[in-house]
Protein backbone atom coordinates (compact mmCIF):
# COMPACT_ATOMS: atom_id res chain seq x y z
CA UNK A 1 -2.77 -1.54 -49.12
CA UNK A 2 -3.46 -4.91 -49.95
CA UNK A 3 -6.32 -6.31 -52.33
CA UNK A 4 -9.01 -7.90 -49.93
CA UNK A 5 -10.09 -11.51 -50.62
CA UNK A 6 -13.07 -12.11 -52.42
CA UNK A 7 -14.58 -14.49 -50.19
CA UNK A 8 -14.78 -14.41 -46.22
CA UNK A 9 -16.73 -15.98 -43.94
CA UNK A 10 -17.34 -16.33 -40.41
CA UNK A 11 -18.60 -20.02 -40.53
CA UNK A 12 -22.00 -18.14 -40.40
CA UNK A 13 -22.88 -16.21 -43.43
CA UNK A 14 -19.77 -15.69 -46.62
CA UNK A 15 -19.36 -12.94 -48.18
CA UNK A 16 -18.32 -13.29 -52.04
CA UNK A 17 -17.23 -10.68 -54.62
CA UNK A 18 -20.40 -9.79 -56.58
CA UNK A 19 -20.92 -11.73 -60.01
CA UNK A 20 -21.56 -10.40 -63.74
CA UNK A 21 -24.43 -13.02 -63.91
CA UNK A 22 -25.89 -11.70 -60.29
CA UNK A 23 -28.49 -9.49 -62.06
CA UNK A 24 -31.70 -11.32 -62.29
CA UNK A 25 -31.04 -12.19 -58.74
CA UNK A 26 -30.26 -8.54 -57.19
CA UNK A 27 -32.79 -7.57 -59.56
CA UNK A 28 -35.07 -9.42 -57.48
CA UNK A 29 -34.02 -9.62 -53.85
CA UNK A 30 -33.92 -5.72 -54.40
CA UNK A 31 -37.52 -5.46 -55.72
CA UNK A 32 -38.78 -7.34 -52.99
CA UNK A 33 -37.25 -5.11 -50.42
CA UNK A 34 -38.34 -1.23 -52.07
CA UNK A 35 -40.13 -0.23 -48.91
CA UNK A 36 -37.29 -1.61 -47.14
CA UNK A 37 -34.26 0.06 -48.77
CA UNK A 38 -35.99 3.37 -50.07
CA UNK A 39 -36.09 5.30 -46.73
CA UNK A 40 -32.18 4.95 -46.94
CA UNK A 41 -30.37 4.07 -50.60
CA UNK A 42 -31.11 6.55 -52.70
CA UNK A 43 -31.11 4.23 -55.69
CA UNK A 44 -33.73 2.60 -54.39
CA UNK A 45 -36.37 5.44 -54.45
CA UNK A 46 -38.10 5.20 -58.02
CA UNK A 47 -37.73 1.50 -58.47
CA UNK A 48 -34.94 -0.80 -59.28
CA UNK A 49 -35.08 -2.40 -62.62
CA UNK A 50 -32.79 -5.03 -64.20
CA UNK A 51 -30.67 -2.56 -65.98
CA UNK A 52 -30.24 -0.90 -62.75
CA UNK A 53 -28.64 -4.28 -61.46
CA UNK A 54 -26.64 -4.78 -64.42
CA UNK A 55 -25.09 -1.28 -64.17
CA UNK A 56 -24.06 -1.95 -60.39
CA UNK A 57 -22.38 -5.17 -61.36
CA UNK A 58 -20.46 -3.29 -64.26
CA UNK A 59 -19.23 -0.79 -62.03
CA UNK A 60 -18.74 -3.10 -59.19
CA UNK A 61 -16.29 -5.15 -61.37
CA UNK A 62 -14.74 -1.70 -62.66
CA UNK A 63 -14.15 -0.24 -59.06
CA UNK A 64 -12.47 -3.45 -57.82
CA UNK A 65 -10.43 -3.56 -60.26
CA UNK A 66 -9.29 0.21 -59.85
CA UNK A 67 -9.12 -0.52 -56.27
CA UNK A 68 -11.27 2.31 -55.37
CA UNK A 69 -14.35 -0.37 -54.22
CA UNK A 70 -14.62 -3.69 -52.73
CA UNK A 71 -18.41 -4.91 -53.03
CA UNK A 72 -19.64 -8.40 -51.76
CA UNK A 73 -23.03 -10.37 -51.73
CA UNK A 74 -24.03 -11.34 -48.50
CA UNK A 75 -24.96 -14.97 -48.49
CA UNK A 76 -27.20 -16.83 -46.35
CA UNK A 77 -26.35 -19.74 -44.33
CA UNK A 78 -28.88 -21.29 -46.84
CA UNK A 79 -27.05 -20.60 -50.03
CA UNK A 80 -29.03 -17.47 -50.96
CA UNK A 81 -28.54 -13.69 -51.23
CA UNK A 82 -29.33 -11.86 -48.41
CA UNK A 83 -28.24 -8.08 -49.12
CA UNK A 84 -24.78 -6.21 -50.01
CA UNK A 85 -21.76 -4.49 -48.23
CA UNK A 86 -18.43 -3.24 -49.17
CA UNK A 87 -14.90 -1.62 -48.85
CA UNK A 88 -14.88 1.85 -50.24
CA UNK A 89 -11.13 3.49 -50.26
CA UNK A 90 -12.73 7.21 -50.06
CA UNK A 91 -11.90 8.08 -47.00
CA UNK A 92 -8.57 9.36 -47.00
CA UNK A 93 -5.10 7.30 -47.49
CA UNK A 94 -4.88 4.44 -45.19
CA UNK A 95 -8.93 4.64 -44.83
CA UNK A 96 -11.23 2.05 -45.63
CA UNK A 97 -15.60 3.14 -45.16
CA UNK A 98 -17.85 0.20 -44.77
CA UNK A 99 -21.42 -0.19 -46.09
CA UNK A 100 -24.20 -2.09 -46.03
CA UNK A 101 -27.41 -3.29 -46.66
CA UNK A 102 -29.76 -6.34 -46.20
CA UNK A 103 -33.09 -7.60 -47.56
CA UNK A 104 -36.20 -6.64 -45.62
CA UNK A 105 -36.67 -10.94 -44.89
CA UNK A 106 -32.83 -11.10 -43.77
CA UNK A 107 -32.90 -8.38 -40.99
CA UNK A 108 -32.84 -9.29 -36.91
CA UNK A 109 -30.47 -12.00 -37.23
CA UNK A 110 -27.17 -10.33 -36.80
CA UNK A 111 -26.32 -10.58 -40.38
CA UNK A 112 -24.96 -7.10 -41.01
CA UNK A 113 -23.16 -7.02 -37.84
CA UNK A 114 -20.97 -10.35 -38.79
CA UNK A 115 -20.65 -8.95 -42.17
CA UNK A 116 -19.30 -5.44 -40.51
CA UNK A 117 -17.00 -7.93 -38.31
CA UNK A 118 -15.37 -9.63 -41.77
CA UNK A 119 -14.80 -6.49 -43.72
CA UNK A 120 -13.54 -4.83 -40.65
CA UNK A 121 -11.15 -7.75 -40.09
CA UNK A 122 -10.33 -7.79 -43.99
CA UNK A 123 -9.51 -4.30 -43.75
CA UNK A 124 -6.80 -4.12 -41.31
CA UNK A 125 -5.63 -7.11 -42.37
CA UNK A 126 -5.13 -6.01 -46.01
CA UNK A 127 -3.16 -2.53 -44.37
CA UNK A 128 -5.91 -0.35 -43.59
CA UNK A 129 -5.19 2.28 -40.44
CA UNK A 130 -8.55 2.91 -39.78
CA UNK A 131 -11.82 2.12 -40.60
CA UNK A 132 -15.36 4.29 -40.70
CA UNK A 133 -18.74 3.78 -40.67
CA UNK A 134 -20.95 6.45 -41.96
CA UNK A 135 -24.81 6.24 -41.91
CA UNK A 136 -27.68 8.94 -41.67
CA UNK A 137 -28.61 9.87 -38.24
CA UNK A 138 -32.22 8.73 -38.22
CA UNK A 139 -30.95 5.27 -39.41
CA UNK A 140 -30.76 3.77 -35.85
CA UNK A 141 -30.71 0.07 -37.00
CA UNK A 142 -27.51 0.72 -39.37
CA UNK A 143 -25.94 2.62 -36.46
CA UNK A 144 -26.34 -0.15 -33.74
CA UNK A 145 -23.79 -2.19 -36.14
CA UNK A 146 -20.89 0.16 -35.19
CA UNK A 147 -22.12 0.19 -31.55
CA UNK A 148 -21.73 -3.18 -31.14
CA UNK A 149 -18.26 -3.82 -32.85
CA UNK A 150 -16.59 -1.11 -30.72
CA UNK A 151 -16.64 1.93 -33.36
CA UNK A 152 -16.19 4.88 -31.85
CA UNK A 153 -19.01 7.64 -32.74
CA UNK A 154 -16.84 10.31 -33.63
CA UNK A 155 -19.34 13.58 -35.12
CA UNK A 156 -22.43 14.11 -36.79
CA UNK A 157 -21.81 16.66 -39.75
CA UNK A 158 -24.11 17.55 -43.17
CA UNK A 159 -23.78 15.33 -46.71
CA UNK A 160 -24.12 16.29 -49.70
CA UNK A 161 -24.70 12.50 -50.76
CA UNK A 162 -28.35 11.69 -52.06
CA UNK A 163 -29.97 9.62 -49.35
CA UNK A 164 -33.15 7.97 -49.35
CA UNK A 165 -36.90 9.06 -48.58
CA UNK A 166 -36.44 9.63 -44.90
CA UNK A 167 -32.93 10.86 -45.46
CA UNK A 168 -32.26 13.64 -42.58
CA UNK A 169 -29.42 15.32 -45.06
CA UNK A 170 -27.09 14.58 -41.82
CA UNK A 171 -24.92 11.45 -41.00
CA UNK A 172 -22.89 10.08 -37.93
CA UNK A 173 -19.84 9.28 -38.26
CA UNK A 174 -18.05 6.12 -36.69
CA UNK A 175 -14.22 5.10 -36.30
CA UNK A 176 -12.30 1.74 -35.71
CA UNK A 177 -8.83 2.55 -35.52
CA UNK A 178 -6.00 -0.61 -35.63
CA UNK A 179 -3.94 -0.99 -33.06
CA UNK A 180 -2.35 -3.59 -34.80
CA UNK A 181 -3.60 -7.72 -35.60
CA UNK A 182 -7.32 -8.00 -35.97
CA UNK A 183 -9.06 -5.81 -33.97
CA UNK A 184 -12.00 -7.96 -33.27
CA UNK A 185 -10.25 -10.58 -32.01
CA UNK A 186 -12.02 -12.92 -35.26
CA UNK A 187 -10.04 -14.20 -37.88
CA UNK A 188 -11.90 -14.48 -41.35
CA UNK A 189 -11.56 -17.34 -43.45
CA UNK A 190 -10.49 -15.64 -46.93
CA UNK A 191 -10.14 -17.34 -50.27
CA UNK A 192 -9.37 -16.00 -53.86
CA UNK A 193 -6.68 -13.43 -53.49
CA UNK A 194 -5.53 -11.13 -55.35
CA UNK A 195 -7.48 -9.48 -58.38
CA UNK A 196 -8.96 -12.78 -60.21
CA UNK A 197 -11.36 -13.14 -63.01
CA UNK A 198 -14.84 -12.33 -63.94
């Protein structure tokens, strides 16, 4: 496969390849989000400190460059950050998984969803057969994003990933499979290809 872009946007929201210099600012949009994210991320539990931000930025920049993860800030239509997603290739060859996450002031507007839509888009794009979702069960809200892009729910089977404080210790599972051109029928607007500087 491919390297994906690292910017996209729908005309809506953009999604850009995270930033060394990002940390005071995920630092914060994090911490004001805890309740938010904690049920869910793991990380998120015992606080979030500026280290913590620093260290996901390192090994953001690290896993992009090994091609084993593609993370983006999700930007507002306003210019600010509004939560997180990403390509991870763990999944099996030809497999791209998709994650997310927004800040507790960001949700309801359909923001994950169109970021779902670009990464899914990105993904077949850059040569990717298939793409998954994966989420815990009692995490409704993350599981409507599949729903409504045409993911198919495939199983529900045990993790042994740490989740979050109301973490059920079992996920669903949800497939896109390409059957060739974008799937969702939306073409993303990419910029900076290839592996870049940062």
């Amino acid at each position: 496969m491919q390297i994906p872009a690292e910017t996209l946007s729908d005309g809506v929201i953009l999604l850009r390849r995270w930033w060394a210099g990002d940390a005071e600012l995920l630092h914060r949009l994090v911490n004001e989000s805890l309740d938010h994210l904690a049920p869910w991320m793991p990380w998120a539990v015992d606080g979030y400190t500026e280290r913590d931000a620093r260290d996901f930025l390192t090994l953001s920049r690290e896993s992009w460059l090994a091609a084993e993860t593609f993370d983006y800030a999700i930007v507002a239509p306003d210019g600010t950050l509004a939560g997180s997603c990403g390509l991870m290739a763990r999944i099996g060859r030809g497999g791209l998984e998709i994650g997310y996450w927004l800040a507790k002031a960001c949700t309801g507007r359909g923001w994950a969803t169109r970021a779902a839509r670009l990464l899914t888009t990105e993904a077949f794009r850059v040569g990717a057969n298939r793409v998954e979702i994966v989420h815990d069960v009692a995490n409704h809200r993350s599981g409507a994003v599949p729903a409504r892009l045409g993911f198919t729910r495939l199983e529900e089977r045990p993790t042994r990933l740490p989740g979050g404080t109301a973490a059920t210790g079992r996920v669903a599972v949800w497939r896109l499979t390409a059957p060739g051109g974008s799937p969702l029928g939306v073409a993303s607007r990419a910029a900076g290809q290839g592996w870049g500087k940062v």
